[in-house]
Structures are given as C-alpha cells and as structure tokens.
Protein backbone atom coordinates (compact mmCIF):
# COMPACT_ATOMS: atom_id res chain seq x y z
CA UNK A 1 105.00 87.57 98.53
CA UNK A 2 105.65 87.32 95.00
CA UNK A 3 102.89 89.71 93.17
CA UNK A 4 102.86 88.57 89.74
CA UNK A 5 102.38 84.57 90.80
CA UNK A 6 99.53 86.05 94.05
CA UNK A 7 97.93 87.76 91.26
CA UNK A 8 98.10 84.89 88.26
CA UNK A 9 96.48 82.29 91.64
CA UNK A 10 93.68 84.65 92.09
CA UNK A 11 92.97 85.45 88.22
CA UNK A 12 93.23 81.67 87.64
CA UNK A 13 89.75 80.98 88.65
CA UNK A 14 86.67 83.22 89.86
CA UNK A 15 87.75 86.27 91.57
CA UNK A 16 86.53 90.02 92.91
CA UNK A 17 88.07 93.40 92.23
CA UNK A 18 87.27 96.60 94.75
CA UNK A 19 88.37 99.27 93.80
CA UNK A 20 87.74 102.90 96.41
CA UNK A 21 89.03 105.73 95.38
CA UNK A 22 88.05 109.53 95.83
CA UNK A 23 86.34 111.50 93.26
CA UNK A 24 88.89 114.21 92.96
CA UNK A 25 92.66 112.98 92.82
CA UNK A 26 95.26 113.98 95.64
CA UNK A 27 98.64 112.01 95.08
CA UNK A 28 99.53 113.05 98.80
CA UNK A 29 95.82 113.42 100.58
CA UNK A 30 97.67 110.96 102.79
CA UNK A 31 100.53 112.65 104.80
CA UNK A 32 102.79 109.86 105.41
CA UNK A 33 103.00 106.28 104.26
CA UNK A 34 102.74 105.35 108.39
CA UNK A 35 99.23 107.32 108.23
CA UNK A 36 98.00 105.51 105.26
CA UNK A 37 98.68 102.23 107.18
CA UNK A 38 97.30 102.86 110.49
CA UNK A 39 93.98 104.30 108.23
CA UNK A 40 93.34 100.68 106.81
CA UNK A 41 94.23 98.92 110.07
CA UNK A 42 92.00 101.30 111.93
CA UNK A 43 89.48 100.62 109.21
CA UNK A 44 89.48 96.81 108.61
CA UNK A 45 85.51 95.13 109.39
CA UNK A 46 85.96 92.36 111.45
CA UNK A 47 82.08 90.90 111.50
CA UNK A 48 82.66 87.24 110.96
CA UNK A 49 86.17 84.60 111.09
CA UNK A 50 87.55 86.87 108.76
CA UNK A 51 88.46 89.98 108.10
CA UNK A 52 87.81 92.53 105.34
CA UNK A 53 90.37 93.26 103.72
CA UNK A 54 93.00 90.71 105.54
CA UNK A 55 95.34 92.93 107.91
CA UNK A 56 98.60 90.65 107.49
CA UNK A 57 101.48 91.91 109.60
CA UNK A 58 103.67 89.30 107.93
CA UNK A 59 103.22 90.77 104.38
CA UNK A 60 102.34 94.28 104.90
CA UNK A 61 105.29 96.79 103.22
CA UNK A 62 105.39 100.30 102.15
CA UNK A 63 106.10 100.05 98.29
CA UNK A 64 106.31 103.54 96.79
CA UNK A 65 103.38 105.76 96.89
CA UNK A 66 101.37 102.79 98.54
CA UNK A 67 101.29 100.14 101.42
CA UNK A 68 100.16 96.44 100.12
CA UNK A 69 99.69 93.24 102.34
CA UNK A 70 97.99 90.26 101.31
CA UNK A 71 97.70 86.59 101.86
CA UNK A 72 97.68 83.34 100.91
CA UNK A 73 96.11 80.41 102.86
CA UNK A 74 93.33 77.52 101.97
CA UNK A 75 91.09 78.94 100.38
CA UNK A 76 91.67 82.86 101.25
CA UNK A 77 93.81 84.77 98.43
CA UNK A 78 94.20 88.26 98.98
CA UNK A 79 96.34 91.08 97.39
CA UNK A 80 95.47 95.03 98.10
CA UNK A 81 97.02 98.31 98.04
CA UNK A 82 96.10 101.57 99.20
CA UNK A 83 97.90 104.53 98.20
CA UNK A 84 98.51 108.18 99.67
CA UNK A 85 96.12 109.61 97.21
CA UNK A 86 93.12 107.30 99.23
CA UNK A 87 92.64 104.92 96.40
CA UNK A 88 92.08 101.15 97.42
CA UNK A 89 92.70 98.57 95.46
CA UNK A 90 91.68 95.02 96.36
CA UNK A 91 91.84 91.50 94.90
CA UNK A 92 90.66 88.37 96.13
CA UNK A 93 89.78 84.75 95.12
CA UNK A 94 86.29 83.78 94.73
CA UNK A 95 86.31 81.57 98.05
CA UNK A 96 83.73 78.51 96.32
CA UNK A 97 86.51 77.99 93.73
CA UNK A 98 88.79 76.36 95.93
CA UNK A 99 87.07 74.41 98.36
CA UNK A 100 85.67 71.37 97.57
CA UNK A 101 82.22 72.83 96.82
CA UNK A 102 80.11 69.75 95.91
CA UNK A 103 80.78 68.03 98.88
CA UNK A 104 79.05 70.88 100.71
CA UNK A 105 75.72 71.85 99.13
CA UNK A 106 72.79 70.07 100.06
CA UNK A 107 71.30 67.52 98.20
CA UNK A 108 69.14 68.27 95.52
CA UNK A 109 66.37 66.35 93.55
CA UNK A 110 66.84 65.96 90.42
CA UNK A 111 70.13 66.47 90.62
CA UNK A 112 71.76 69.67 89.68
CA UNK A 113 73.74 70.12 86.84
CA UNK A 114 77.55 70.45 86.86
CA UNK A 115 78.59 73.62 86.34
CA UNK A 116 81.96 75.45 86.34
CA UNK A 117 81.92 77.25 89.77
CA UNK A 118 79.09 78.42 92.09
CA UNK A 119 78.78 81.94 94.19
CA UNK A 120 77.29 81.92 97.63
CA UNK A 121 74.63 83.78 97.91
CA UNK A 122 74.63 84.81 101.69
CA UNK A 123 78.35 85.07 101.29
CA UNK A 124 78.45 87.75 98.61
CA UNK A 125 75.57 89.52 101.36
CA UNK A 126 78.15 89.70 103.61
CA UNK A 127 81.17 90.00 101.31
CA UNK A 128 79.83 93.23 99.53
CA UNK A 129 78.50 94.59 102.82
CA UNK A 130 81.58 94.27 104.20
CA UNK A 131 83.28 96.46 101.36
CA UNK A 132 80.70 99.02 101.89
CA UNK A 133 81.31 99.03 105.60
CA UNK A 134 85.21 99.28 105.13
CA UNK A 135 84.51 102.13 102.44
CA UNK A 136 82.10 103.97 105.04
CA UNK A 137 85.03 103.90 107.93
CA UNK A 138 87.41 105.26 105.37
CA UNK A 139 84.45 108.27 104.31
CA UNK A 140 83.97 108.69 108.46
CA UNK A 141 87.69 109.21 108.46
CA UNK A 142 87.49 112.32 105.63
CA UNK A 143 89.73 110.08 103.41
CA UNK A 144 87.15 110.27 100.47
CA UNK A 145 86.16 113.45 100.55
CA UNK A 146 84.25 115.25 98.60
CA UNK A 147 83.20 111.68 97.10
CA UNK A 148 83.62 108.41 96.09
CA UNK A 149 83.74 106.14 93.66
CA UNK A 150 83.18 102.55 94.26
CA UNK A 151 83.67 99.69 92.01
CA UNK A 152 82.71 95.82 92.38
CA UNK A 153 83.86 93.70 89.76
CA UNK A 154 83.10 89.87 89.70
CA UNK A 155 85.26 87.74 87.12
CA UNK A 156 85.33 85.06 85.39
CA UNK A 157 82.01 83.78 86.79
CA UNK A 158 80.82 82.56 83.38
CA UNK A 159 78.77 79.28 84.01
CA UNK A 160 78.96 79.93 87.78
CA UNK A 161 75.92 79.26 89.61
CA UNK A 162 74.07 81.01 92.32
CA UNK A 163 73.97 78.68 95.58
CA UNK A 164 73.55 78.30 99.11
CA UNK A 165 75.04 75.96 101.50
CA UNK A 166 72.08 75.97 104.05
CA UNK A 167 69.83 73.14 103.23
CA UNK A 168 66.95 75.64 104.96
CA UNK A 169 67.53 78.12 102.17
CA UNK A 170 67.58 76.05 98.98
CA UNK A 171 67.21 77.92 96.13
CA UNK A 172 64.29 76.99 93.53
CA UNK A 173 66.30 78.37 90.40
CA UNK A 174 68.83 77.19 88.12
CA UNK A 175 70.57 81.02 88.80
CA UNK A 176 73.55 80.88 86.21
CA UNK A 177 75.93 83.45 84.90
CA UNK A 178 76.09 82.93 81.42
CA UNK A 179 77.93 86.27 80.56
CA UNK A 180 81.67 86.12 79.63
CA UNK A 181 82.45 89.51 80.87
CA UNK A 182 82.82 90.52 84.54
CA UNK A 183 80.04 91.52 86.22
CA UNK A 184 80.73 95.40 87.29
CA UNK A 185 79.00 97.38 90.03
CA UNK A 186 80.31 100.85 89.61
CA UNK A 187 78.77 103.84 91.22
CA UNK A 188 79.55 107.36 93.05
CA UNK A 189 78.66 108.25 96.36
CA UNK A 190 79.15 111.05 99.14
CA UNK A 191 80.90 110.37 102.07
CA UNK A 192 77.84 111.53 103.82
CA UNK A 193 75.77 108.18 101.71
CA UNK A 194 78.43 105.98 102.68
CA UNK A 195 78.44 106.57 106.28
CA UNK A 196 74.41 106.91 106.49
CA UNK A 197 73.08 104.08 103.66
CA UNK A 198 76.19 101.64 104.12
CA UNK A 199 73.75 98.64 104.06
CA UNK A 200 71.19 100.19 101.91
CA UNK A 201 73.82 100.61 99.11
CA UNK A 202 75.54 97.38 99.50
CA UNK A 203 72.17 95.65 98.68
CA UNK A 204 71.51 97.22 95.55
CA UNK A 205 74.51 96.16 94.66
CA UNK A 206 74.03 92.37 95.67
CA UNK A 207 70.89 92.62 93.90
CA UNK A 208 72.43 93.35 90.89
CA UNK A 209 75.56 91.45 91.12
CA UNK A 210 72.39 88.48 91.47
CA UNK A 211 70.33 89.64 88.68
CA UNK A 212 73.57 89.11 86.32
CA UNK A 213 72.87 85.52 87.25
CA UNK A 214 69.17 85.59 86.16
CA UNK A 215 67.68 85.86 89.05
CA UNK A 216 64.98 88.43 88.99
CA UNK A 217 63.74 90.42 91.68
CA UNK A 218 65.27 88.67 94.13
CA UNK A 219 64.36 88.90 98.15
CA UNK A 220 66.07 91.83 99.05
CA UNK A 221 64.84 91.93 102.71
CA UNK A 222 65.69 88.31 102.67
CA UNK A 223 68.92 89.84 102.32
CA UNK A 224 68.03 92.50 105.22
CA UNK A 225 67.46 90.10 107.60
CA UNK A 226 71.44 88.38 106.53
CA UNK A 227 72.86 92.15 107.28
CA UNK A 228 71.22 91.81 110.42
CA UNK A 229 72.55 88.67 111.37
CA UNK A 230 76.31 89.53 110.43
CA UNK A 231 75.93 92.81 112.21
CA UNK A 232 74.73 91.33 115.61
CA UNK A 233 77.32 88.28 114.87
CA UNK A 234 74.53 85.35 114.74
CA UNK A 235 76.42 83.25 112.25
C-alpha cells in the first residue's frame, strides 16, 4: 500500500473523514501495539456486505505509535489508523463517485439535472450509524474514557446531490450541496452516550449532514425505521 497515492485516490473525488479520539490524551492508553489491533478487530460492525472500517489482513502493519490497514477494490477505498493513545483515524471514498451512478437511479420525470456527484441517502443512514456503532464498541471497551470526541467530515461534495437508488423512495427535492467547504459533524460524548444513544446520536448527525444539502426537516424516523432494518439485517 502506497499511502500518499491511497490517499491522493480517495481525496480525488468525494470522500469521508472519522476521526475518534478520547477527550484527554494518553500516548500509551494502549499497552501494546498487538492490543491496539485485536481492539479494532474485536470492534469492527459487520451489519451489511461490508464492513466498518475494512479489517484487511493483507495490509494491516504496525507503523510506529499506530496500526493502519486499508484497501483498495471497485469502488471501496479505505485508509485508517488507530494509535496507542485510542485515536482513530479513518478515510474513505465516497462510494457513488465511482460507480457508474446514473445507470442506477430510477427514472425521473422531468429529468434531473446533471450534477457533479450524488450521496445516498439510506447509505450515509447506515454509513454514519455504523461509525457510531464502531465508536460505541470502542467506549464499551474503556478505550475512550472519560470521553469522546467524534468527528464526521464529508468533502468535496460541492454540487453533489442527495439521492436514493430505490425507485419506492424517490425523493421530491432537488437536495444539493452547494457549499465548497466540507460538511463537519463534530461533537463530544461520554462513553456512557455512546454505548446507550448509539443510534440516537448517529441520526442527528445524518440529519445534519442532510440539512447541509437543503433539505429541511427531513424524516428522521424515516431514518429510524433504516436503523432498524440494518440492525435486524433486512437489506
């Protein structure tokens, strides 16, 4: 894995940015470089055909104070790190940017306008819960303690569009980023919050990740019911 060409394929179109750290700094909270490993394995949310973050045997390394793995296949671009001091630090392409996404959303009269890049919107559900979820393991674990911070960044989503790919749930909005700067979901939390509100708190921030694309007051328990359905594996 060469970092510095991973890194300039993800930041070459849309792309996310997760960062989990604790609120008080430990360089060695984490024993042993073989600990901090077996904490993300034992930690990794499998709830759909892939997992969050990617565990790659093939690329995984101890580098440092850190272990990293990534991965780099279709449409799934991954780098992370997490260091002894508990901090994760994940980046990943923005899945709709390379797949042929036009060919895949339903049909829509009149026509929609081009745009640069769209955003699922039941796939950032289940993307973001699915960070919160890997965050709350990590809390249950006493890796965060006495809190966290937790950062979701979205960039370069300018002229990206809010869309679906179910042809039951079209959406009746032209939902468009038109911001240049990358949407950022930043907030702190208690281990105890993470572990008891993990859904709860990854829908406020989906709803405003969504709002950043003009969509007001969206249907959060729309978004409820999604949670539901990745949780119990109906897909």
């Amino acid at each position: 894995m060469n970092l510095e060409e991973r890194l300039k394929k993800i930041r070459s179109k849309g792309y996310w940015r997760v960062v989990i750290r604790p609120t008080v700094f430990e360089k060695h909270r984490i024993a042993t470089l073989s600990q901090a490993r077996e904490l993300v394995r034992s930690s990794v949310v499998y709830l759909r055909g892939w997992d969050y973050p990617h565990w790659g045997e093939d690329e995984l390394r101890n580098v440092g104070e850190w272990v990293e793995s990534g991965v780099d296949w279709n449409s799934f671009i991954e780098y992370w790190r997490f260091y002894r001091s508990g901090q994760f630090v994940h980046f990943f392409a923005a899945r709709e940017d390379h797949i042929d996404v036009e060919r895949q959303l339903p049909i829509s009269y009149p026509p929609r306008p081009k745009r640069a890049g769209y955003l699922s919107t039941i796939g950032t559900v289940f993307t973001v819960t699915e960070i919160f979820e890997f965050a709350a393991r990590l809390a249950a674990k006493d890796v965060l303690r006495p809190a966290a911070v937790v950062s979701i960044q979205l960039h370069n989503m300018a002229d990206h569009q809010l869309a679906t790919f179910d042809a039951s749930r079209l959406l009746f909005g032209d939902y468009t980023c038109t911001a240049t700067e990358p949407i950022v979901f930043e907030n702190e939390f208690s281990q105890d919050e993470l572990i008891s509100r993990t859904d709860e708190l990854a829908l406020d921030a989906v709803v405003e990740i969504f709002e950043h694309f003009n969509w007001d007051n969206p249907p959060r328990q729309t978004f409820v019911e999604d949670q539901r359905r990745l949780r119990e594996r109906r897909l």
